[in-house]
PDB file of N, CA and C in Angstrom:
ATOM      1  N   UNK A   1      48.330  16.695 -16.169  1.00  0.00           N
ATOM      2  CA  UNK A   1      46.879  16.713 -16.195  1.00  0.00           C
ATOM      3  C   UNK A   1      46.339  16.138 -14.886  1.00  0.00           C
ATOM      4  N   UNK A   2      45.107  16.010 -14.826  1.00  0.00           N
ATOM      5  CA  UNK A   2      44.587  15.269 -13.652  1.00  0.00           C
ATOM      6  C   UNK A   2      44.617  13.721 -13.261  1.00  0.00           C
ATOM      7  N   UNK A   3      44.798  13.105 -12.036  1.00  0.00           N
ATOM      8  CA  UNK A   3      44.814  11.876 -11.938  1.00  0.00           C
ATOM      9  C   UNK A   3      43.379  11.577 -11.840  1.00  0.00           C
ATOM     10  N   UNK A   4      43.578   9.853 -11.588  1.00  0.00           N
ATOM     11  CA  UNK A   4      42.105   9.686 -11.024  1.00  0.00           C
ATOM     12  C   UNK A   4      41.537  10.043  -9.493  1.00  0.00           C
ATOM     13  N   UNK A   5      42.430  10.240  -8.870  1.00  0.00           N
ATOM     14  CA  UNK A   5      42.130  10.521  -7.465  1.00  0.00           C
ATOM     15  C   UNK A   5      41.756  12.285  -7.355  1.00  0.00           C
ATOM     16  N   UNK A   6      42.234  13.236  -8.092  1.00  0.00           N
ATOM     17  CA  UNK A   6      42.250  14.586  -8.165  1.00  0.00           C
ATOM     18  C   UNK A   6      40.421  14.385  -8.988  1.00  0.00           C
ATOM     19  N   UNK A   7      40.150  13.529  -9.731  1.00  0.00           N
ATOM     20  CA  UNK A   7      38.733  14.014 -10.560  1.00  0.00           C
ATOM     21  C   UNK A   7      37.951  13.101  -9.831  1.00  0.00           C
ATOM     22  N   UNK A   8      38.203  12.578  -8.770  1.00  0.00           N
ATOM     23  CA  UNK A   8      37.281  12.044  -7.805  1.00  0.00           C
ATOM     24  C   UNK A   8      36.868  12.623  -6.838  1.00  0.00           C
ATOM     25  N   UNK A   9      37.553  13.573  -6.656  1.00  0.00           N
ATOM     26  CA  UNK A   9      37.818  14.512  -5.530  1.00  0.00           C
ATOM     27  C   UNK A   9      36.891  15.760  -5.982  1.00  0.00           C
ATOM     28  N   UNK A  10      36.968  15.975  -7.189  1.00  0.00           N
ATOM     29  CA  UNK A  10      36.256  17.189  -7.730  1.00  0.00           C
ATOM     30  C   UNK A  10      34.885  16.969  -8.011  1.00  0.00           C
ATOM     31  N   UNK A  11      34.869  15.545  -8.428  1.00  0.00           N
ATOM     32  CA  UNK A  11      33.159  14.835  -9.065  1.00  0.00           C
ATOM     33  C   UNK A  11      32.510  14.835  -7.532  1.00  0.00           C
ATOM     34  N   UNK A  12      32.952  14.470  -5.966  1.00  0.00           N
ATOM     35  CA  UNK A  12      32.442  14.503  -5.132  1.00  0.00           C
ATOM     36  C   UNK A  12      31.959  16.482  -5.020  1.00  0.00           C
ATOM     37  N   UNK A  13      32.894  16.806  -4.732  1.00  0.00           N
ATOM     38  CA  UNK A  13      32.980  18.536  -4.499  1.00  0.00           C
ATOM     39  C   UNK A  13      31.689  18.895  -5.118  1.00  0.00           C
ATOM     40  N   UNK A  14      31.589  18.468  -6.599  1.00  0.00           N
ATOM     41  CA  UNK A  14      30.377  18.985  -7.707  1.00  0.00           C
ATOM     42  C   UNK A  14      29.517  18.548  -6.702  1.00  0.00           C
ATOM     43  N   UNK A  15      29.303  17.068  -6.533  1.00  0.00           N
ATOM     44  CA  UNK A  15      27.661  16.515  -6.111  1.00  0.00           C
ATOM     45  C   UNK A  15      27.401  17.024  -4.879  1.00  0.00           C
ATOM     46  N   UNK A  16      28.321  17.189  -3.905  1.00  0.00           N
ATOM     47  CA  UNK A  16      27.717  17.943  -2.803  1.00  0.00           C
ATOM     48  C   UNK A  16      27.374  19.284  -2.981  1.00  0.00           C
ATOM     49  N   UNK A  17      28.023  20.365  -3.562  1.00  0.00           N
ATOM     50  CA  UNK A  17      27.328  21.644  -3.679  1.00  0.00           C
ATOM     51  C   UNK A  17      26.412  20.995  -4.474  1.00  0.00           C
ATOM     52  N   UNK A  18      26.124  20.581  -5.732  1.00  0.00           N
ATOM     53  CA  UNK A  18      24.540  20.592  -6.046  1.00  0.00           C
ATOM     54  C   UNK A  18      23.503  19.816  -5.171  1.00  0.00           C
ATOM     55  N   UNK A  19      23.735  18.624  -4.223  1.00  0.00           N
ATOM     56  CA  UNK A  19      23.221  18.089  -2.840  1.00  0.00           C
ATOM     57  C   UNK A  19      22.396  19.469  -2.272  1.00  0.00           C
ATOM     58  N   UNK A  20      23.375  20.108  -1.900  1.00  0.00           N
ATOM     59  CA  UNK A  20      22.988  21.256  -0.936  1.00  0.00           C
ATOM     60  C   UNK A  20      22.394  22.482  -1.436  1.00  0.00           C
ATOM     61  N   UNK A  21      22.138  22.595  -2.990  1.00  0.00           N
ATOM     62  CA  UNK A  21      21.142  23.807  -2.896  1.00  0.00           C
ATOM     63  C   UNK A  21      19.992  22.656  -3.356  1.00  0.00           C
ATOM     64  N   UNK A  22      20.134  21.862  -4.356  1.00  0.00           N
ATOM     65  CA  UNK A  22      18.743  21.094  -4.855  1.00  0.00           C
ATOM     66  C   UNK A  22      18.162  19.845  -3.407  1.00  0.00           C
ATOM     67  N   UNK A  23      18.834  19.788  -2.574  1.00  0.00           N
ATOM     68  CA  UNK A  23      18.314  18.811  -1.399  1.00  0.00           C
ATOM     69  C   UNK A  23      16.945  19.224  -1.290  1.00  0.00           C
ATOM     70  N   UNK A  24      16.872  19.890  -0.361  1.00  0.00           N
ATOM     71  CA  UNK A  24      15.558  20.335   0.130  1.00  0.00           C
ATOM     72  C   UNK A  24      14.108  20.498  -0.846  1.00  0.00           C
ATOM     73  N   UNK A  25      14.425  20.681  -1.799  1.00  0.00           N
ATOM     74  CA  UNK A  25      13.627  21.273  -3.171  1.00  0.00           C
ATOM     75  C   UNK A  25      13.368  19.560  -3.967  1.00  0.00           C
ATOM     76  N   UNK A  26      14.099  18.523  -3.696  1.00  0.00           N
ATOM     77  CA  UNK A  26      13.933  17.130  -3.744  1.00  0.00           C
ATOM     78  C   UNK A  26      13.114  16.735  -2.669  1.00  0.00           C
ATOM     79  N   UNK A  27      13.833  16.628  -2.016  1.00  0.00           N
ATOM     80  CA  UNK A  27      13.086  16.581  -0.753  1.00  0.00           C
ATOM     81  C   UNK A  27      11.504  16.560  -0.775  1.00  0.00           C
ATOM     82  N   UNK A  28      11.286  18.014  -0.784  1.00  0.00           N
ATOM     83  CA  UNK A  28       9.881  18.476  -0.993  1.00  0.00           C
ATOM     84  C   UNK A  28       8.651  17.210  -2.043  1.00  0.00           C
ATOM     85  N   UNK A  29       9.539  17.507  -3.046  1.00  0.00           N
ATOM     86  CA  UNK A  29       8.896  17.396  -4.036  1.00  0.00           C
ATOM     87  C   UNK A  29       8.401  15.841  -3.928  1.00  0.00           C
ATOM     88  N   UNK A  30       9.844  15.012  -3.233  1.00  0.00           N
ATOM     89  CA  UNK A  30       9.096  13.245  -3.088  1.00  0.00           C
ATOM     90  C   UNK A  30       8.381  13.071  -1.867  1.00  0.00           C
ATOM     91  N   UNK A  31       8.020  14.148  -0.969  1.00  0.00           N
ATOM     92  CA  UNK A  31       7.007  13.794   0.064  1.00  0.00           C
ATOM     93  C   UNK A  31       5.976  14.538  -0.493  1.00  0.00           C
ATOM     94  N   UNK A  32       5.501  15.229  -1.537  1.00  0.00           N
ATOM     95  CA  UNK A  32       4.113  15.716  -2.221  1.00  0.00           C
ATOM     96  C   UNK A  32       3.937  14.387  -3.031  1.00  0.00           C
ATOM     97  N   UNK A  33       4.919  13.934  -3.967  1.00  0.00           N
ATOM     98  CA  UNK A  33       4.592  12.503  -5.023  1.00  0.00           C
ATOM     99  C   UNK A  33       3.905  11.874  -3.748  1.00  0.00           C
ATOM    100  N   UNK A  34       4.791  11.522  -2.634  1.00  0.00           N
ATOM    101  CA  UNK A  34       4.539  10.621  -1.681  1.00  0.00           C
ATOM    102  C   UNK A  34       3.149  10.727  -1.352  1.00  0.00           C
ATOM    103  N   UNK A  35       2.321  11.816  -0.807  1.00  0.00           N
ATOM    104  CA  UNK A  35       0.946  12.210  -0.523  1.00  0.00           C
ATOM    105  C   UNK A  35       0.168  11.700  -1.845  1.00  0.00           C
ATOM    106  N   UNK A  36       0.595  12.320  -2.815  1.00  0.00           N
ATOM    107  CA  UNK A  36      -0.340  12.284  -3.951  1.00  0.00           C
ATOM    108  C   UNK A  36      -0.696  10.677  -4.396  1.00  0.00           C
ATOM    109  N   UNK A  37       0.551  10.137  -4.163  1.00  0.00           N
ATOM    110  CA  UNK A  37       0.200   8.194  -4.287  1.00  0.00           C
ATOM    111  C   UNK A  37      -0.917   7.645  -3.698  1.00  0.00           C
ATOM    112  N   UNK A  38      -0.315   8.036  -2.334  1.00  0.00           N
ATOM    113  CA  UNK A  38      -1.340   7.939  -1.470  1.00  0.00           C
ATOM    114  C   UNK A  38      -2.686   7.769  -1.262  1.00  0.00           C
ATOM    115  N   UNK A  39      -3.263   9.336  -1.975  1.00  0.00           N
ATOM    116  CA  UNK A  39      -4.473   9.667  -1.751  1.00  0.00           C
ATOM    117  C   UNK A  39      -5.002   9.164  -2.997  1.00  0.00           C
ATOM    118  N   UNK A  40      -4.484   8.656  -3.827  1.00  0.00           N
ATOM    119  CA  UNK A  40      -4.943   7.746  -5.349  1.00  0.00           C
ATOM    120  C   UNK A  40      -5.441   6.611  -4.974  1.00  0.00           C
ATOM    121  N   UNK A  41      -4.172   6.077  -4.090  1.00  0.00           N
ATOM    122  CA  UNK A  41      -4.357   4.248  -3.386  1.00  0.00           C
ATOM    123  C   UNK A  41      -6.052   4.267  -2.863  1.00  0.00           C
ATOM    124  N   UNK A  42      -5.707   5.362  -1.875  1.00  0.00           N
ATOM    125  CA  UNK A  42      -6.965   5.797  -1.424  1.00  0.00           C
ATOM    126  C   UNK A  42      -8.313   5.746  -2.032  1.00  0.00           C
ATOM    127  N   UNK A  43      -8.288   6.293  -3.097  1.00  0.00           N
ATOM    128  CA  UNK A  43      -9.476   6.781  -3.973  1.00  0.00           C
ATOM    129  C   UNK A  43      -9.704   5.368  -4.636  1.00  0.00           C
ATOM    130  N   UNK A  44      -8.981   4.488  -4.971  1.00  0.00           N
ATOM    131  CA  UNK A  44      -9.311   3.582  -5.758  1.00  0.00           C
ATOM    132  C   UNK A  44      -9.474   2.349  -5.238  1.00  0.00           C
ATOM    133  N   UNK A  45      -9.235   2.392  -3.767  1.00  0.00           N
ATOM    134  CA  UNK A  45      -9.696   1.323  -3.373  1.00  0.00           C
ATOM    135  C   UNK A  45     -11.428   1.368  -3.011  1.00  0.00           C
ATOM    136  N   UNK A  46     -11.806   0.270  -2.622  1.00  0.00           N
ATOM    137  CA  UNK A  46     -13.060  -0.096  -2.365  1.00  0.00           C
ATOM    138  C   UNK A  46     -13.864   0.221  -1.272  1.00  0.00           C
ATOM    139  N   UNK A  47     -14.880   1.275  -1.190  1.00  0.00           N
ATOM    140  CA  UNK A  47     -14.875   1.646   0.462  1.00  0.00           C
ATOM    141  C   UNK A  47     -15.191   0.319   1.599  1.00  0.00           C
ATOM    142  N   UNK A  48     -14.681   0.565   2.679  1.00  0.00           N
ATOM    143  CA  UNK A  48     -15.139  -0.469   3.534  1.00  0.00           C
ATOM    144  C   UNK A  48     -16.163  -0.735   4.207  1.00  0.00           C
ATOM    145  N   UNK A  49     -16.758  -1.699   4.451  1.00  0.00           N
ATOM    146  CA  UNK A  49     -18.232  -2.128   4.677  1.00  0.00           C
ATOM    147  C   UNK A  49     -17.930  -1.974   5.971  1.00  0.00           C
ATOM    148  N   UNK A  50     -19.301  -1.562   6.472  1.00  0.00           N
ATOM    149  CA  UNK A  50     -19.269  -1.557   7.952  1.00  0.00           C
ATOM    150  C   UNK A  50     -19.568  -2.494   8.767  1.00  0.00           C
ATOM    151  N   UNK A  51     -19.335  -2.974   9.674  1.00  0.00           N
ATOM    152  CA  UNK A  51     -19.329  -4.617  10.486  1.00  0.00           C
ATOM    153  C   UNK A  51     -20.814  -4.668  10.700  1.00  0.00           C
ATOM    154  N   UNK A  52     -20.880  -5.738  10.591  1.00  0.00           N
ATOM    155  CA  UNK A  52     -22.293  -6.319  10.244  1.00  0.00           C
ATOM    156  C   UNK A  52     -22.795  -6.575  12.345  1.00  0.00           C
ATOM    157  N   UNK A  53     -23.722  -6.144  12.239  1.00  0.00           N
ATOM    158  CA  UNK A  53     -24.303  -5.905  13.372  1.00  0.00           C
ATOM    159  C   UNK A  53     -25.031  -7.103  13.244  1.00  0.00           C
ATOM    160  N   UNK A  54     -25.419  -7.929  14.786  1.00  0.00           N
ATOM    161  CA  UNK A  54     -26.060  -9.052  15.087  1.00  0.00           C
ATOM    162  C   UNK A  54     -27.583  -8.321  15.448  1.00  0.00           C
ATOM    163  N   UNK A  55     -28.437  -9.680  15.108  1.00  0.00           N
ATOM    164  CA  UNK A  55     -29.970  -9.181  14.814  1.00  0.00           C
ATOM    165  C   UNK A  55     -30.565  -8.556  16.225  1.00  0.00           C
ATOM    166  N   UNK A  56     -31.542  -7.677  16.420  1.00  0.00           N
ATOM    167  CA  UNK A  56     -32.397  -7.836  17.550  1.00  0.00           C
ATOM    168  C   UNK A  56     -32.839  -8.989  18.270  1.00  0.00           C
ATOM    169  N   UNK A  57     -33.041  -8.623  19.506  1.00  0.00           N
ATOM    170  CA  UNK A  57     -33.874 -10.344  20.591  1.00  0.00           C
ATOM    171  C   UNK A  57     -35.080 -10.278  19.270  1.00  0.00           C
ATOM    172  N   UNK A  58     -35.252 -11.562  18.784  1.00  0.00           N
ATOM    173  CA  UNK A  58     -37.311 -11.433  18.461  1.00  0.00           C
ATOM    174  C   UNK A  58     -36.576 -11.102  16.642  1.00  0.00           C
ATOM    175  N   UNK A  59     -35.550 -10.573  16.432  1.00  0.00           N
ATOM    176  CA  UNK A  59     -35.627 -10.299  14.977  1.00  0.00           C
ATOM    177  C   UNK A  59     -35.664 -11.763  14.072  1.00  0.00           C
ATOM    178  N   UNK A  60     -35.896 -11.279  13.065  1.00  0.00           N
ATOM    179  CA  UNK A  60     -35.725 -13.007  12.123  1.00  0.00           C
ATOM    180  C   UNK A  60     -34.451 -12.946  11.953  1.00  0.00           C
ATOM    181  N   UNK A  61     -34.365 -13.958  12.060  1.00  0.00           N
ATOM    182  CA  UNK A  61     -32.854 -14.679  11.422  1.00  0.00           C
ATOM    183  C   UNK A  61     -32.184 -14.459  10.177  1.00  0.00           C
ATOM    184  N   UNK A  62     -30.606 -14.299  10.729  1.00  0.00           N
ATOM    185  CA  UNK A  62     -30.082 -13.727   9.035  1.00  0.00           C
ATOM    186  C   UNK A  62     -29.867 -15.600   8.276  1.00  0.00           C
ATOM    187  N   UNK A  63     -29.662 -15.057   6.577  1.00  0.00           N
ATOM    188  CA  UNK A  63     -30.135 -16.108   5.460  1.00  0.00           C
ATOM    189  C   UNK A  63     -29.055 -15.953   5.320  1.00  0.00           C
ATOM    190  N   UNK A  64     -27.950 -17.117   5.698  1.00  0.00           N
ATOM    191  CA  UNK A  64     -26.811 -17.554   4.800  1.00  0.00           C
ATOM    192  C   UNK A  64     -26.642 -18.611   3.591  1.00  0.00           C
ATOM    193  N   UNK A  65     -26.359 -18.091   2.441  1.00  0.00           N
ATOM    194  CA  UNK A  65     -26.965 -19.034   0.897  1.00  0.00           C
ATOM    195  C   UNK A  65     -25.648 -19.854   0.876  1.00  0.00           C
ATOM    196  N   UNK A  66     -25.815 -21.089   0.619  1.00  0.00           N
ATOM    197  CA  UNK A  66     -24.513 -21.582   0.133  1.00  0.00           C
ATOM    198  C   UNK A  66     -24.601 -22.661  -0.397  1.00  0.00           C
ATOM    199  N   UNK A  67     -23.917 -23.807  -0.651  1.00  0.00           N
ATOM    200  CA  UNK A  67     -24.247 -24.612  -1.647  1.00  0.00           C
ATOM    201  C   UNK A  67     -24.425 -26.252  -0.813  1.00  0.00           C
ATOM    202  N   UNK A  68     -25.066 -27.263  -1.476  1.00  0.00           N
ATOM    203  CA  UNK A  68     -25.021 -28.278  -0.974  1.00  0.00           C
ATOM    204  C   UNK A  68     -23.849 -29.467  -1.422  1.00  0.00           C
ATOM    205  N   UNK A  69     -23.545 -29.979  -0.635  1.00  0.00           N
ATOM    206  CA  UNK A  69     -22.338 -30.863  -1.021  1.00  0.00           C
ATOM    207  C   UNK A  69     -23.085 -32.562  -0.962  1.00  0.00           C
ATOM    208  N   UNK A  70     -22.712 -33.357  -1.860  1.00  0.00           N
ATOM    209  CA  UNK A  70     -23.161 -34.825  -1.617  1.00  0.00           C
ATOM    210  C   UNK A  70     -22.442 -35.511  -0.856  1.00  0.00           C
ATOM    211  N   UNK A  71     -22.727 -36.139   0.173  1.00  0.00           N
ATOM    212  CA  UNK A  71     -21.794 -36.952   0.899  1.00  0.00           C
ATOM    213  C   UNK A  71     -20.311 -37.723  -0.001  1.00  0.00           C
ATOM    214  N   UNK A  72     -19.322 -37.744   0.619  1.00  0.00           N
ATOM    215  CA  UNK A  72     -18.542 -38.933   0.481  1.00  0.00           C
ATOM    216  C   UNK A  72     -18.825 -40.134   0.362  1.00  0.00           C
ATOM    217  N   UNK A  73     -18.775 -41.239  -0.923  1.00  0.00           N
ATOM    218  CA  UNK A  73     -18.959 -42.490  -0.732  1.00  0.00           C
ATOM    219  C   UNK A  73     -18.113 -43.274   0.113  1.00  0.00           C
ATOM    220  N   UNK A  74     -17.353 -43.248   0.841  1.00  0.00           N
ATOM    221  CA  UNK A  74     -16.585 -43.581   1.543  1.00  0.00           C
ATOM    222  C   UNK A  74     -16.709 -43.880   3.168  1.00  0.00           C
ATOM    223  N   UNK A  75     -17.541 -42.203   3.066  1.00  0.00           N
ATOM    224  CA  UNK A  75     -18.168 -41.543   4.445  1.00  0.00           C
ATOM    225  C   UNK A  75     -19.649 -41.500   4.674  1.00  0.00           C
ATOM    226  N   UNK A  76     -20.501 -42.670   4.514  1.00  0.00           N
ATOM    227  CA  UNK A  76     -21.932 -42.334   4.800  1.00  0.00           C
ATOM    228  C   UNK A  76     -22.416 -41.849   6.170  1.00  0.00           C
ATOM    229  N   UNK A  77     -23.655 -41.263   6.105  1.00  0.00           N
ATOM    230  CA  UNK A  77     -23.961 -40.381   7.147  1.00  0.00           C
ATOM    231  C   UNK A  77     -24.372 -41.559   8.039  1.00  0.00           C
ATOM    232  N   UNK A  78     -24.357 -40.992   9.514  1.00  0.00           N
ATOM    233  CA  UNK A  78     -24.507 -41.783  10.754  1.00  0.00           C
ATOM    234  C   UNK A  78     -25.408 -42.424  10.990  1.00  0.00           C
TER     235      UNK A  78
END
């Protein structure tokens, strides 16, 4: 009957002829998944804001809101 070295020999033989007609047709198919991920990532992310442009000479001033902090007892002011 067969050894192990003779059905190692044959299990390779199999995977390369099927390698070589289904390659390309793999191939294909994980650089379309590949696009299609892609253009999902794409879609679902958040569009990006456009850079915030500095005011005109003479414009009013931009309003930054933020919060007040109480000094450190430790650290009184100067």
């Amino acid at each position: 009957m067969f050894g192990l070295s003779e059905l190692a020999v044959v299990l390779v033989v199999v995977i390369v002829v099927l390698a070589v007609k289904k390659g390309p047709d793999l191939a294909r198919s994980a650089g379309k998944s590949a696009r299609i991920l892609k253009a999902e990532k794409r879609a679902a992310e958040p569009p990006a804001e456009p850079p915030a442009e500095p005011p005109a000479e003479g414009g009013a001033p931009r309003v930054v809101r933020g919060e007040v902090v109480p000094p450190h007892p430790d650290h009184p002011r100067p």
